[in-house]
C-alpha atoms as a PDB file:
ATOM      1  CA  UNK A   1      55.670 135.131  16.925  1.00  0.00           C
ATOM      2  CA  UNK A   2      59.150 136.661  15.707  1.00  0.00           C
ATOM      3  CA  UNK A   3      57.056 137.303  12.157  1.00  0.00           C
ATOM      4  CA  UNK A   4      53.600 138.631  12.871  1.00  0.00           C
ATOM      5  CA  UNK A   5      53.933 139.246  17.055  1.00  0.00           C
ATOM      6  CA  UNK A   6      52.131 139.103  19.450  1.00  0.00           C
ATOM      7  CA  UNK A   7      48.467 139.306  17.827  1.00  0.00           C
ATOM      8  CA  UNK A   8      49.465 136.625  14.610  1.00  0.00           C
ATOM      9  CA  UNK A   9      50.750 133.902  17.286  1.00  0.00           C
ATOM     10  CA  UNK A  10      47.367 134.463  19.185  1.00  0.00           C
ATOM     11  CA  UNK A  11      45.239 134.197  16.039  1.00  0.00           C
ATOM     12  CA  UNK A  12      47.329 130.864  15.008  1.00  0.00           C
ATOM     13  CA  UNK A  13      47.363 129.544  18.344  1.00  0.00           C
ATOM     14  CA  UNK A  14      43.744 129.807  18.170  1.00  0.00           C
ATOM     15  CA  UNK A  15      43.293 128.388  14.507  1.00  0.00           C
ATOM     16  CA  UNK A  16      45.522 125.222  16.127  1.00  0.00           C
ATOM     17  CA  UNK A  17      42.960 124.819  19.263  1.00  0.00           C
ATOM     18  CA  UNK A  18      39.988 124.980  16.894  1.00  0.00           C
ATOM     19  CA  UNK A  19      41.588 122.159  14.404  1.00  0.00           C
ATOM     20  CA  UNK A  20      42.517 120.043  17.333  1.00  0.00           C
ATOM     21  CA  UNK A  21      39.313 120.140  18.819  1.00  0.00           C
ATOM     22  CA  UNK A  22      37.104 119.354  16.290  1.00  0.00           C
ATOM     23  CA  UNK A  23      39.568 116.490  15.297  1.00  0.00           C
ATOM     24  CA  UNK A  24      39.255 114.745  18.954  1.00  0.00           C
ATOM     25  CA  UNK A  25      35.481 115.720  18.967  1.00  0.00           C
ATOM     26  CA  UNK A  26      34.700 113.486  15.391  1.00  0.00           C
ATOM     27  CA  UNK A  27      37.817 111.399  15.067  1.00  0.00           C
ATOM     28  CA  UNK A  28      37.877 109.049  11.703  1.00  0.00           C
ATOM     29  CA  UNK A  29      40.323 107.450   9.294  1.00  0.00           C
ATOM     30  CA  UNK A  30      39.175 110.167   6.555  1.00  0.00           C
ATOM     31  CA  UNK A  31      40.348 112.953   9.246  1.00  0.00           C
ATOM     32  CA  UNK A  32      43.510 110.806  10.625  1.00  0.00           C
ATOM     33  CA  UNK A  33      45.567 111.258   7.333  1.00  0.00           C
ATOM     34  CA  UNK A  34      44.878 115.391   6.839  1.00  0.00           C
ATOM     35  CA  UNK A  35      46.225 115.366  10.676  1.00  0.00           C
ATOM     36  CA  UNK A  36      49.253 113.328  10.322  1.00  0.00           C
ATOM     37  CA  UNK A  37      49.817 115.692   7.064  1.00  0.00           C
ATOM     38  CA  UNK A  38      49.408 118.625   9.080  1.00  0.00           C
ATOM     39  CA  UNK A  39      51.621 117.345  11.973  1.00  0.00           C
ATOM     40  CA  UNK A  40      54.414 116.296   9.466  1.00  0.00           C
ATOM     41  CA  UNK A  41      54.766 119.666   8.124  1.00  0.00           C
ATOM     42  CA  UNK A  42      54.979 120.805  11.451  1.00  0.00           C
ATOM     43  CA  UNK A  43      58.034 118.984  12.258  1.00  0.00           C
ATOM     44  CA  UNK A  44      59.743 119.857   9.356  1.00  0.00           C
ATOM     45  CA  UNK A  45      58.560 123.326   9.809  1.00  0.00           C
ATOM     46  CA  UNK A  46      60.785 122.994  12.777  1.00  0.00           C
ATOM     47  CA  UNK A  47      64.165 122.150  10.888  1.00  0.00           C
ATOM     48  CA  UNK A  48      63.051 123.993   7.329  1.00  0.00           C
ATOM     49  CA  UNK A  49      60.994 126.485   5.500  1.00  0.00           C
ATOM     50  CA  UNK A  50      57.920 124.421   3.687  1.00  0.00           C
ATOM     51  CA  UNK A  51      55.680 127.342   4.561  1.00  0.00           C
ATOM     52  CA  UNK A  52      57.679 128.887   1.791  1.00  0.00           C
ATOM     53  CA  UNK A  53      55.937 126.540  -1.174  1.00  0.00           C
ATOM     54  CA  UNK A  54      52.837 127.320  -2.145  1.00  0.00           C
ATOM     55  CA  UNK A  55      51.490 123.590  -2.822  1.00  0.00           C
ATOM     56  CA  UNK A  56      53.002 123.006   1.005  1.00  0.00           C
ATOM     57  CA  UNK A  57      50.355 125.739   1.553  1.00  0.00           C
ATOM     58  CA  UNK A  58      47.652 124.641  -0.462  1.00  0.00           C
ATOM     59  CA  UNK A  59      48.143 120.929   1.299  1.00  0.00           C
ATOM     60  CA  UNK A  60      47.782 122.535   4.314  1.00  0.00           C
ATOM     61  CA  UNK A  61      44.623 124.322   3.733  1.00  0.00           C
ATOM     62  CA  UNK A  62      43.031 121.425   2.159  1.00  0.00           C
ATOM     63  CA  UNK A  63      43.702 119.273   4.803  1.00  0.00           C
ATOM     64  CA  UNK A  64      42.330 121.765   7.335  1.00  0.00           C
ATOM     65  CA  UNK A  65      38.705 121.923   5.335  1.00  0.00           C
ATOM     66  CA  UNK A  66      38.668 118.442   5.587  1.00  0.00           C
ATOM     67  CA  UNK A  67      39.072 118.008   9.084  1.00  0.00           C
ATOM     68  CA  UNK A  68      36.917 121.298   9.920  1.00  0.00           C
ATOM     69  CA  UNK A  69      34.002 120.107   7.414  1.00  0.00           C
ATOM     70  CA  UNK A  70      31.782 119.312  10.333  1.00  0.00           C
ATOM     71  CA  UNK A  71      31.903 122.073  12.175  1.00  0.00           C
ATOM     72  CA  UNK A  72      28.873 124.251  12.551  1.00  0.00           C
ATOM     73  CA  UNK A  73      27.981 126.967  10.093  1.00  0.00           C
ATOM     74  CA  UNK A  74      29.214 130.288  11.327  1.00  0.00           C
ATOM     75  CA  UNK A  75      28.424 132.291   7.646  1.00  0.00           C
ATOM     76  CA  UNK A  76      26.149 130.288   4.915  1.00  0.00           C
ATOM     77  CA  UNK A  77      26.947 131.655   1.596  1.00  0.00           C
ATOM     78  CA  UNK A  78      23.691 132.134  -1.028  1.00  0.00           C
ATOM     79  CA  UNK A  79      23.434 129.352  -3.441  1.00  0.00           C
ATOM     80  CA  UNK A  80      23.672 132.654  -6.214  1.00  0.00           C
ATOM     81  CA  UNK A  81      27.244 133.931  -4.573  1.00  0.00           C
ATOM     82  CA  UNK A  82      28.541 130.647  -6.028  1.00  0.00           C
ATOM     83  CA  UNK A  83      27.886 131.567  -9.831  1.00  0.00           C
ATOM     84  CA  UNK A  84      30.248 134.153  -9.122  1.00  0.00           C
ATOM     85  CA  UNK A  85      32.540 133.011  -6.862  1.00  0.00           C
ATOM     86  CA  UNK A  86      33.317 129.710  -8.734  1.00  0.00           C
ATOM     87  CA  UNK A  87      34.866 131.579 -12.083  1.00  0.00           C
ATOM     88  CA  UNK A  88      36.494 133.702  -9.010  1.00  0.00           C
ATOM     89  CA  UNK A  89      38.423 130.933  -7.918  1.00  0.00           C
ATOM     90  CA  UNK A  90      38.857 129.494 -10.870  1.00  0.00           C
ATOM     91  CA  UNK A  91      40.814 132.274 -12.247  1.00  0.00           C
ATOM     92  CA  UNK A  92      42.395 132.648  -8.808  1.00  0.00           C
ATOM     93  CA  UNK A  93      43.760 128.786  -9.123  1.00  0.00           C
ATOM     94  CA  UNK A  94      45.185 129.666 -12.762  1.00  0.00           C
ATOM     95  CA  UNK A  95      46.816 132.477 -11.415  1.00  0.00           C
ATOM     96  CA  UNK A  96      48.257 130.578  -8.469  1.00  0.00           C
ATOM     97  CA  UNK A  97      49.370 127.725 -10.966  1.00  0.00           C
ATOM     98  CA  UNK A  98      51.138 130.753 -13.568  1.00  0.00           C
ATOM     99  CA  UNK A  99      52.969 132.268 -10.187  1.00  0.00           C
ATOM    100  CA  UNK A 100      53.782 128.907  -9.208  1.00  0.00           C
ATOM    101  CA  UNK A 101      55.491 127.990 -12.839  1.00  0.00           C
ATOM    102  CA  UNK A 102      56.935 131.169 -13.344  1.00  0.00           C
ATOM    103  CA  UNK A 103      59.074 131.017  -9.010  1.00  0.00           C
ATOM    104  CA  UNK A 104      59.675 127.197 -10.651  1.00  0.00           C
ATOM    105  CA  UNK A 105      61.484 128.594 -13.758  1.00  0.00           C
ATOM    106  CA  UNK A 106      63.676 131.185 -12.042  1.00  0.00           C
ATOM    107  CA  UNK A 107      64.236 128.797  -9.526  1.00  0.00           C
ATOM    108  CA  UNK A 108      65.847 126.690 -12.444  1.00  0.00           C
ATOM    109  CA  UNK A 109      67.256 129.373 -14.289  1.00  0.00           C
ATOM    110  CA  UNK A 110      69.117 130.929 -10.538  1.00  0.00           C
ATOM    111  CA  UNK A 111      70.224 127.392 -10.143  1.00  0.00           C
ATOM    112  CA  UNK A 112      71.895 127.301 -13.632  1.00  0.00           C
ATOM    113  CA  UNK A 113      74.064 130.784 -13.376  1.00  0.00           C
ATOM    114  CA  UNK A 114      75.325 129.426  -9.517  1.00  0.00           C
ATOM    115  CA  UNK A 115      76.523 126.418 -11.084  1.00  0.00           C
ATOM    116  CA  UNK A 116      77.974 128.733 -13.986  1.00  0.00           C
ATOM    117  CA  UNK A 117      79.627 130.970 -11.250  1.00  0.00           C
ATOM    118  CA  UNK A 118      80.571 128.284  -9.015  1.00  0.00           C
ATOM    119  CA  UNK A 119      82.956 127.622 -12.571  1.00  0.00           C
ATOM    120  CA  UNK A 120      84.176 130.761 -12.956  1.00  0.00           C
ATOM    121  CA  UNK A 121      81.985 132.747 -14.782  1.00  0.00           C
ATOM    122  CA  UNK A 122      81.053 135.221 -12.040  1.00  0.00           C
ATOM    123  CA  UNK A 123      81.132 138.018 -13.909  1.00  0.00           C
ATOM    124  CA  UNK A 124      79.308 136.942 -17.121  1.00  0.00           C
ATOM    125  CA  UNK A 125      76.562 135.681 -15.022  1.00  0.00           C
ATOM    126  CA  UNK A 126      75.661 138.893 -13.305  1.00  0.00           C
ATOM    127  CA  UNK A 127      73.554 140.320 -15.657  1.00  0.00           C
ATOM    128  CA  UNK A 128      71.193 137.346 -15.333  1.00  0.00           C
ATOM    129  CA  UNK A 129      71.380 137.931 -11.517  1.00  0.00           C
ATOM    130  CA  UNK A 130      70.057 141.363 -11.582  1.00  0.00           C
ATOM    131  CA  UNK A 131      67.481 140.047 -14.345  1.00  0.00           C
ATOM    132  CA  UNK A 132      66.161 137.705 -11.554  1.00  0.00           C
ATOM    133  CA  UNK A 133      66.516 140.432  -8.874  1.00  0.00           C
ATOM    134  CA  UNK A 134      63.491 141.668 -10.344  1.00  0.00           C
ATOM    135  CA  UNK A 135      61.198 138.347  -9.609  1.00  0.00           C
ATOM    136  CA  UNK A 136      62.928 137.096  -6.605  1.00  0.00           C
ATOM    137  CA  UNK A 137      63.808 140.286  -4.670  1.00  0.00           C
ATOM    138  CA  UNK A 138      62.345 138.252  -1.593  1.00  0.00           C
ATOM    139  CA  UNK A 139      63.934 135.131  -1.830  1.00  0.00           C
ATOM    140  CA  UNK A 140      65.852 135.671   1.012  1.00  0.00           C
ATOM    141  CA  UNK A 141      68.721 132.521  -0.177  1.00  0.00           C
ATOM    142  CA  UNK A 142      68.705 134.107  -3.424  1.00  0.00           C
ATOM    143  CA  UNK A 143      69.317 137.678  -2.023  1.00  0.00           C
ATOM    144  CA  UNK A 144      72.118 135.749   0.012  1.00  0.00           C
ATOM    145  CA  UNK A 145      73.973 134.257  -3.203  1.00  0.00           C
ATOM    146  CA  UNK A 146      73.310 137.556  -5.091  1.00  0.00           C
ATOM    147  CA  UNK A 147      75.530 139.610  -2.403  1.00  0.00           C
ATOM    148  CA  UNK A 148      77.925 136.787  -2.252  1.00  0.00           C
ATOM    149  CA  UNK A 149      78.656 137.079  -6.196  1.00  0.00           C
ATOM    150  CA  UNK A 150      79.034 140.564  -5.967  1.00  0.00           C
ATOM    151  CA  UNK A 151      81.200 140.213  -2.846  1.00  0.00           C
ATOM    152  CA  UNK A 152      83.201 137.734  -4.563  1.00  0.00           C
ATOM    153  CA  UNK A 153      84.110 140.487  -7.705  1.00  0.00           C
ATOM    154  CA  UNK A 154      84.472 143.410  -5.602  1.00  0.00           C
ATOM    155  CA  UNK A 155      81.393 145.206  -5.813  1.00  0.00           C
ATOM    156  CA  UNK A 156      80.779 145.874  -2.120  1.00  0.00           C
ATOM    157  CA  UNK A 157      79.106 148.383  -2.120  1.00  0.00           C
ATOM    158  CA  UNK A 158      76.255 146.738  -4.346  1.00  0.00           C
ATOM    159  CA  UNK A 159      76.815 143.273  -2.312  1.00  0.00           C
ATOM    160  CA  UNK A 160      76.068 145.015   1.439  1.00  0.00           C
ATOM    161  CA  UNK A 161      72.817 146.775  -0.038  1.00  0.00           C
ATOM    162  CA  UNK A 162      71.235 142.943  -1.546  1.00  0.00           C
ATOM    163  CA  UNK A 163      72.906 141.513   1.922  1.00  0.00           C
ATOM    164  CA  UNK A 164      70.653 143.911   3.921  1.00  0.00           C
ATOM    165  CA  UNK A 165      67.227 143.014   2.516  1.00  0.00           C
ATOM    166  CA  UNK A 166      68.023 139.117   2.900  1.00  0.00           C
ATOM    167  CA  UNK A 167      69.049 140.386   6.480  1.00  0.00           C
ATOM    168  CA  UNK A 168      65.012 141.233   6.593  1.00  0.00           C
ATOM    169  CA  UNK A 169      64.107 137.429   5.866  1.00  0.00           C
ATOM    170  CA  UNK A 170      67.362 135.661   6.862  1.00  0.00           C
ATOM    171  CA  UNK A 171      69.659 136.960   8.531  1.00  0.00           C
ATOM    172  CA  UNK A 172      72.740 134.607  10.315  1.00  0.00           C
ATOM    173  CA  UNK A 173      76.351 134.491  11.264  1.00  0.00           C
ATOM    174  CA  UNK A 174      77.319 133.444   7.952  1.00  0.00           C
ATOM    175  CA  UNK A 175      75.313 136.899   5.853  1.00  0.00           C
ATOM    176  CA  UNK A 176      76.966 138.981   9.371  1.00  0.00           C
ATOM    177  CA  UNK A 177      80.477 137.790   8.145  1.00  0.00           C
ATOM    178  CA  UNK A 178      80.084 138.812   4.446  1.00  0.00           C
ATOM    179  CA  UNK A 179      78.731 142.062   5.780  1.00  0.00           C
ATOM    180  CA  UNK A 180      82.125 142.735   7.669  1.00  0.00           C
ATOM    181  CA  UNK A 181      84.070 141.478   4.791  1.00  0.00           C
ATOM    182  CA  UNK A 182      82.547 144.366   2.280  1.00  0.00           C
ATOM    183  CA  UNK A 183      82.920 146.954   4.854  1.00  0.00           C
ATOM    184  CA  UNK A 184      86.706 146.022   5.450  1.00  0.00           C
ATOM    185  CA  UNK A 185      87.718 146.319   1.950  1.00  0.00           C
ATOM    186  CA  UNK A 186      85.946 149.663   1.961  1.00  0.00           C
ATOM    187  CA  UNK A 187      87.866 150.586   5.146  1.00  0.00           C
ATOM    188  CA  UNK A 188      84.915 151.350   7.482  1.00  0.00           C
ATOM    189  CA  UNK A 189      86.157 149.689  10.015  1.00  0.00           C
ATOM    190  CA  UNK A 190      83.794 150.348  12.443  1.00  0.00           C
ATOM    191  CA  UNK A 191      80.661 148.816  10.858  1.00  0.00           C
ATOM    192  CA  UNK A 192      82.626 145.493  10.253  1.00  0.00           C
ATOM    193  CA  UNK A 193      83.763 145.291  13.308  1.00  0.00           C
ATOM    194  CA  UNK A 194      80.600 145.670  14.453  1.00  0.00           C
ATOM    195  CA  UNK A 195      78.890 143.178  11.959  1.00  0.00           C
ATOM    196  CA  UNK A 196      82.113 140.255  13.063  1.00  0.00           C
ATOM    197  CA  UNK A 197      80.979 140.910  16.636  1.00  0.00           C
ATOM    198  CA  UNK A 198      76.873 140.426  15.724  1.00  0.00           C
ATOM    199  CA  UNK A 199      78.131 137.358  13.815  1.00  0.00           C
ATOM    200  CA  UNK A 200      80.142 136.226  17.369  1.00  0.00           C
ATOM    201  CA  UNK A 201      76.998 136.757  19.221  1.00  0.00           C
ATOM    202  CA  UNK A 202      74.523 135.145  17.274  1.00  0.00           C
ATOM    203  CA  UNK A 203      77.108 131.807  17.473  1.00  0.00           C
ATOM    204  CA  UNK A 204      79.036 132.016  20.250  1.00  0.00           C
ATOM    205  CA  UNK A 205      81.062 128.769  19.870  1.00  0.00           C
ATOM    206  CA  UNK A 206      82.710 129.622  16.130  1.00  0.00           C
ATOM    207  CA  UNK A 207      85.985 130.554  15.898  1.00  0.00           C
ATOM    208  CA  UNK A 208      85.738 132.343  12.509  1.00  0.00           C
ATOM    209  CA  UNK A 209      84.443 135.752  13.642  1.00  0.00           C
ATOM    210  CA  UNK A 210      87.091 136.008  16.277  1.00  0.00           C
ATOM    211  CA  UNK A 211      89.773 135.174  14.020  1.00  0.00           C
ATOM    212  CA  UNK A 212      88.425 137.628  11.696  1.00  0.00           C
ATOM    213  CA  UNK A 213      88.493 140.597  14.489  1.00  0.00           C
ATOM    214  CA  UNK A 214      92.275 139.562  15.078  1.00  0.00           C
ATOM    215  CA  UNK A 215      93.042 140.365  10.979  1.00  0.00           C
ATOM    216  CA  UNK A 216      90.700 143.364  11.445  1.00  0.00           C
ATOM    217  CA  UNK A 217      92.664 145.212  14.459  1.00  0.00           C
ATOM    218  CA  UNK A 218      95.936 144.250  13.104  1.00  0.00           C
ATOM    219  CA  UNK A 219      95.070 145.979   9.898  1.00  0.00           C
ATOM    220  CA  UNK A 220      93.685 148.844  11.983  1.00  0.00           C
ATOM    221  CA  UNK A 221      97.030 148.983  14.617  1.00  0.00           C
ATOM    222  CA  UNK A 222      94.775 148.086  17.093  1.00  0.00           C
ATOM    223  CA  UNK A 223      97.312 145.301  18.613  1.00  0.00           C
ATOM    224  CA  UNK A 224      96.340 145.414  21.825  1.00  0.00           C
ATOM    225  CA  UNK A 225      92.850 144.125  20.991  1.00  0.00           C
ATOM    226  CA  UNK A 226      94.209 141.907  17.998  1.00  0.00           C
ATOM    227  CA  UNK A 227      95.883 140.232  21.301  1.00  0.00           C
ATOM    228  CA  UNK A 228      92.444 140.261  23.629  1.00  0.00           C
ATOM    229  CA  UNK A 229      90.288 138.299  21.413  1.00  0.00           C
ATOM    230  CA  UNK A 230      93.491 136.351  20.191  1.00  0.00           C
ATOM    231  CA  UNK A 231      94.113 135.138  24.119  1.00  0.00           C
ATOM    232  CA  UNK A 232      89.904 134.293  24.123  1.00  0.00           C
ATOM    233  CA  UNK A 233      90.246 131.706  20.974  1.00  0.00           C
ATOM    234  CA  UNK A 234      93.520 130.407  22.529  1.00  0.00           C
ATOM    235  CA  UNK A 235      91.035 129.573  25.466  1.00  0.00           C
ATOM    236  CA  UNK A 236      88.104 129.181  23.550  1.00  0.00           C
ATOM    237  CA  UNK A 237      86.854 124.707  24.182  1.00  0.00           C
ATOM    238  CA  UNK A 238      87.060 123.520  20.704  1.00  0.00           C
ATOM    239  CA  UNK A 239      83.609 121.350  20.105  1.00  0.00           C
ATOM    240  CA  UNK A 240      84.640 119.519  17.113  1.00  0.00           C
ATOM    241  CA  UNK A 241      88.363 119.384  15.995  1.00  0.00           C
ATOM    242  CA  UNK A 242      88.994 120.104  12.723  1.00  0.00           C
ATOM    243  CA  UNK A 243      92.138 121.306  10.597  1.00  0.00           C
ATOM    244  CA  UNK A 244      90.438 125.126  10.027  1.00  0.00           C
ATOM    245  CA  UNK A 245      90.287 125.493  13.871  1.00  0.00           C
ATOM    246  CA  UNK A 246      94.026 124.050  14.840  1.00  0.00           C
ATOM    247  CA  UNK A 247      95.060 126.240  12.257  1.00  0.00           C
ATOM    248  CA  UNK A 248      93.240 129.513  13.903  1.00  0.00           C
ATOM    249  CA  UNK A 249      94.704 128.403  17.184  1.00  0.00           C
ATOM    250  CA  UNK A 250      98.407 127.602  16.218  1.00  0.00           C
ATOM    251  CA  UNK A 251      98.199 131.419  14.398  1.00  0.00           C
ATOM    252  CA  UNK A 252      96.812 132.812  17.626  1.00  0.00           C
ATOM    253  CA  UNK A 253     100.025 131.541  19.640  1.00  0.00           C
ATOM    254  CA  UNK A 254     101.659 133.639  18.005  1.00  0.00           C
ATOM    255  CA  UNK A 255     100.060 136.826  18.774  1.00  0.00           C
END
């Protein structure tokens, strides 16, 4: 509903009614399995992305035709459609298979330059990220890494423009918090203050964008809301200890 509103939830919602009728209407073992797919990739929908895999797709729709094979005609395509339409979908499976090899491949080739940056070759590897910028300019984790490599060798300006399209596909405390980190070094203070207090709303019980609005205001001479928000961590009920958050709240006492 978030995605496609109000009129794509309604025309799902009643693509799910339709599949769940006709599967209680002519129950079987043959249509028991393509359910139990479908339901399992509804639960992980719930705590992942499969919808973003095209087999996880194609599963999906095959297991659908199954279970909606005996439902009644509603268009009856000529027997003469089919000599065209079967090259049709032949070359439409090759080109799905060619799309699918080539998101496989810079899959592979993003996950080699990571693990090359990740040993400090961040700025040799670059290059190859803006080669794969081209192919994956939707990939909203890859847009995320992107603008956290050029975050990490200064480029900020470059890193806040990637970070802003992944904000249109993913966007979370974590992509808020690099936002407010680019803008600081460029001294627009506003914006990242603005961006550390989006990344405090969106999860209310982390300590890091608070801690981070204490460094901003005392860089800014703002002391008297450095101390505000540094009183509000000191108070803050600490969910899971850790050494990160007695840390933040031992350098708050002394605000």
């Amino acid at each position: 509903m978030a995605e496609q509103g109000l009129v794509g939830f309604l025309i799902m919602g009643a693509f799910v009614y339709l599949l769940v009728q006709e599967y209680c209407k002519n129950r079987s073992s043959e249509k028991r399995y393509p359910m139990l797919c479908i339901v399992g990739v509804a639960v992980f929908a719930c705590f992942s992305y499969p919808l973003n895999y095209p087999f996880v797709r194609l599963i999906l729709l095959f297991s659908a035709a199954i279970i909606m094979k005996n439902e009644a005609k509603v268009l009856e395509i000529p027997r003469r459609v089919f000599f065209v339409l079967k090259p049709a979908m032949l070359i439409a499976c090759i080109s799905l298979l060619t799309v699918s090899c080539k998101m496989f491949y810079d899959e592979y080739s993003w996950c080699a330059i990571a693990h090359r940056s990740l040993a400090g070759e961040t700025q040799e590897v670059i290059p190859d990220y803006e080669r794969l910028y081209k192919t994956m300019s939707r990939n909203a984790l890859f847009l995320y890494n992107y603008g956290a490599e050029l975050n990490f060798i200064g480029q900020n300006e470059n890193s806040n423009r990637i970070l802003y399209e992944a904000a249109h596909y993913y966007n979370d405390s974590d992509l808020q918090l690099l936002l407010a980190d680019n803008y600081q070094k460029m001294k627009k203070y506003k914006e990242a203050e603005n961006c550390l207090l989006m990344a405090s709303y969106m999860v209310p019980n982390r300590f890091i964008p608070f801690y981070r609005l204490v460094q901003l205001y005392k860089e800014t001479g703002e002391n008297e809301k450095a101390k505000n928000v540094a009183k509000t961590i000191i108070n803050k009920p600490v969910k899971i200890v850790s050494p990160e958050i007695s840390y933040i709240k031992s350098e708050m006492g002394k605000e």
